[in-house]
Protein backbone atom coordinates (compact mmCIF):
# COMPACT_ATOMS: atom_id res chain seq x y z
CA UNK A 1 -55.90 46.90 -0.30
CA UNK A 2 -52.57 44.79 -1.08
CA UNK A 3 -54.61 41.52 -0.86
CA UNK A 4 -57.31 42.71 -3.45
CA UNK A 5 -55.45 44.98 -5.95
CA UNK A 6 -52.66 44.81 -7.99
CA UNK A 7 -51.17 42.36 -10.09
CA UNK A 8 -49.66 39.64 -7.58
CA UNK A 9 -52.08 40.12 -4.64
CA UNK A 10 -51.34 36.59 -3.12
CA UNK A 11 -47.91 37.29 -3.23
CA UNK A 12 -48.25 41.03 -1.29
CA UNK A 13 -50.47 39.82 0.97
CA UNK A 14 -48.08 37.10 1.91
CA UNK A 15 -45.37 39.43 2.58
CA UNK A 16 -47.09 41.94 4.36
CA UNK A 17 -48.21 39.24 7.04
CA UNK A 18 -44.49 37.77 6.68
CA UNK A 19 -43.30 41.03 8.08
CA UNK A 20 -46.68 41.73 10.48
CA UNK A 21 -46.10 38.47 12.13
CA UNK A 22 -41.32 38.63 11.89
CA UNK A 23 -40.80 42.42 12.37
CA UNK A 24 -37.84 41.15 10.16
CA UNK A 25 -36.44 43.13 7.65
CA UNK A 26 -36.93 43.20 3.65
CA UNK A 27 -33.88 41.32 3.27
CA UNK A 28 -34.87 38.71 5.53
CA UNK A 29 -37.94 37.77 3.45
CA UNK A 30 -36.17 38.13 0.19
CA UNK A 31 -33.38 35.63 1.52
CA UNK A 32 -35.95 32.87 3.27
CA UNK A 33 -36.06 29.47 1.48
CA UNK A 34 -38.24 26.81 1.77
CA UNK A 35 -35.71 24.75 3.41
CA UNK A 36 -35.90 27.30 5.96
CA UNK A 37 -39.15 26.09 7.09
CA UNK A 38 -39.46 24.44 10.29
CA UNK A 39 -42.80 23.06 9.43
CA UNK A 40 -43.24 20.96 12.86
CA UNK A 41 -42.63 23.92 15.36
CA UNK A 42 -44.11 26.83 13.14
CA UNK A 43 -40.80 28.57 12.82
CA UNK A 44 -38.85 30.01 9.87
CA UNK A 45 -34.86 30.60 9.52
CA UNK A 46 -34.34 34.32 8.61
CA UNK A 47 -31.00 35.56 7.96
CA UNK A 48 -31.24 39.04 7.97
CA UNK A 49 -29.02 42.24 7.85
CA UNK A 50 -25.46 41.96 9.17
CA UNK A 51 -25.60 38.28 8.98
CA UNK A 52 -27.78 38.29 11.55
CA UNK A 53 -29.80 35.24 11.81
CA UNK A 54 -32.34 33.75 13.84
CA UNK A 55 -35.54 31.10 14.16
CA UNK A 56 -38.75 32.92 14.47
CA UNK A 57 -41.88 31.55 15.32
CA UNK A 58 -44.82 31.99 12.84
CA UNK A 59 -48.78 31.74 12.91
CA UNK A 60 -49.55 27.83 11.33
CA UNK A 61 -51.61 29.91 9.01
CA UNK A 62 -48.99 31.61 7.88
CA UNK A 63 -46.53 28.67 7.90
CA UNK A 64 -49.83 26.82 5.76
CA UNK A 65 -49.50 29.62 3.14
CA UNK A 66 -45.73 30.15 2.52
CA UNK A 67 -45.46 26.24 2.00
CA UNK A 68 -47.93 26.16 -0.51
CA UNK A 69 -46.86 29.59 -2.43
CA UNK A 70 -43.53 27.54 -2.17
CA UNK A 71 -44.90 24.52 -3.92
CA UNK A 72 -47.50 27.02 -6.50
CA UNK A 73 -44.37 28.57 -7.55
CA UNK A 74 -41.92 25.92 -8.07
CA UNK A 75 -39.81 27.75 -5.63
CA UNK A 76 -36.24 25.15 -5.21
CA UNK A 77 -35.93 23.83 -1.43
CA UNK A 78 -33.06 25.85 -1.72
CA UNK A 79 -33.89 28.66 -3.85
CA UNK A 80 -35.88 32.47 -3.20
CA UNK A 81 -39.25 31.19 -2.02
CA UNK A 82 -41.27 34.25 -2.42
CA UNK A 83 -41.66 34.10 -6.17
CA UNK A 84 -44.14 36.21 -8.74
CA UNK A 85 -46.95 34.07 -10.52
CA UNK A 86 -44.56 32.96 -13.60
CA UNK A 87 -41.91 31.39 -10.89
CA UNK A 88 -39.12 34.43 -11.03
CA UNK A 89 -37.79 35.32 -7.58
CA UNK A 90 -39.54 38.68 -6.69
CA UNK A 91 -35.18 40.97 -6.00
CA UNK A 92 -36.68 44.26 -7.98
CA UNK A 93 -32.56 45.69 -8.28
CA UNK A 94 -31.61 42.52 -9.73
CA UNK A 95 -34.38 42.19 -12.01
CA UNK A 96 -33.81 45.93 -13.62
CA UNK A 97 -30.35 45.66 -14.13
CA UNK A 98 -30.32 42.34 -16.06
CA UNK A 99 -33.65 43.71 -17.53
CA UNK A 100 -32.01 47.44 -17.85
CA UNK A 101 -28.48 47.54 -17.07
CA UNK A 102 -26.21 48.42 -14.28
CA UNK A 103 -26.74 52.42 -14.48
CA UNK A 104 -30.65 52.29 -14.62
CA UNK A 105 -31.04 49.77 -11.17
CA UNK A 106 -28.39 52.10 -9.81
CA UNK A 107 -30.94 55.14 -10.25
CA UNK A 108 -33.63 52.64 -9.50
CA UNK A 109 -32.74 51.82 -6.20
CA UNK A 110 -31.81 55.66 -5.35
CA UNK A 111 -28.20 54.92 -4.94
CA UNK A 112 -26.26 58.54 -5.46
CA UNK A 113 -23.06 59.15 -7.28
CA UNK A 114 -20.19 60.49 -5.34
CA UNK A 115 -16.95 62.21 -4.96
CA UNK A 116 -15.76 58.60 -4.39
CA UNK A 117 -16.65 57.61 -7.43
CA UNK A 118 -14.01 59.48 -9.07
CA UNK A 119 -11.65 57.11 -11.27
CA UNK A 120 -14.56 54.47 -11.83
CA UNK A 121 -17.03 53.69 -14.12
CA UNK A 122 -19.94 55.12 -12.35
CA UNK A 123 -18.46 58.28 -12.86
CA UNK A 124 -19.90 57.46 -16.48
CA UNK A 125 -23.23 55.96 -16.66
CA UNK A 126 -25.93 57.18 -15.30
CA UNK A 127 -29.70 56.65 -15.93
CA UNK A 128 -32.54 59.50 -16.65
CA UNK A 129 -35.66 59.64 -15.00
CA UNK A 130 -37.04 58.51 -18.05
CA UNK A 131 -35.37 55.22 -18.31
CA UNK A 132 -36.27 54.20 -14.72
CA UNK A 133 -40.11 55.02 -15.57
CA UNK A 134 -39.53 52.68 -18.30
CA UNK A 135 -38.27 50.18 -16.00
CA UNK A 136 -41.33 50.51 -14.04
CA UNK A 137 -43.94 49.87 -16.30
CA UNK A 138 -41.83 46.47 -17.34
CA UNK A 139 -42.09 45.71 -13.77
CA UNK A 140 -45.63 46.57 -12.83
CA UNK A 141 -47.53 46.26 -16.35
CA UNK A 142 -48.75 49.72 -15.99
CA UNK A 143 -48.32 52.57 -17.77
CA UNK A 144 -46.41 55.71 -16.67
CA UNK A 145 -46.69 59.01 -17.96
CA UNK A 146 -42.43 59.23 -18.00
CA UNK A 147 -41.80 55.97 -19.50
């Protein structure tokens, strides 16, 4: 369904086999680079939660597609390579807040407000339910019955 729907299905199709064929985590295919492509020996450089890092081997298939979504995309040897069809690195949080602000990626991403909070401006913003649907649609192209 990812590889036929949607409005990127290249792109979700190439990170669902990144992570069928890695087991490595979202972070490590938002973080990989097409400098980290060891085209010769199939492998790719993933750097990965708790600065964890590590050379995994890859299908040539696989290695075939991220080098040309690399090159489709105008991804920098040593930028994000997975990248949405207009060339912008595909980090959702990032994209709402400078797209939304700091209080509505906050909500976005699920992130609670605490005790610890106390004293800081988090204490003050906050985003409605509303204003993350909104978010959404700006992000997917569809519409939302909240937004």
């Amino acid at each position: 369904i990812a590889a036929t729907t949607g409005n990127d299905p290249a792109l979700d199709a190439l990170i669902l086999r990144i992570h069928t064929e890695t087991a490595c985590r979202r972070g490590g295919a938002l973080a990989l680079r097409p400098q980290d492509l060891d085209t010769d020996q199939c492998l790719i450089f993933l750097r990965e939660k708790g600065e964890a890092v590590r050379w995994q081997p890859i299908s040539p298939t696989l290695m075939r597609h991220l080098q040309q979504h690399a090159h489709d995309r105008h991804a920098p040897k040593d930028g994000q390579l997975l990248r949405y069809k207009r060339g912008n690195p595909i980090t959702t949080l990032t994209w709402v807040e400078r797209n939304f602000g700091y209080a509505i990626a906050r909500a976005y991403a699920g992130h609670t407000y605490s005790t610890g909070d106390a004293g800081t401006t988090t204490t003050y913003v906050r985003a409605t339910i509303q204003e993350i649907a909104t978010a959404l649609v700006a992000l997917t192209g569809e519409p939302h019955p909240l937004a």
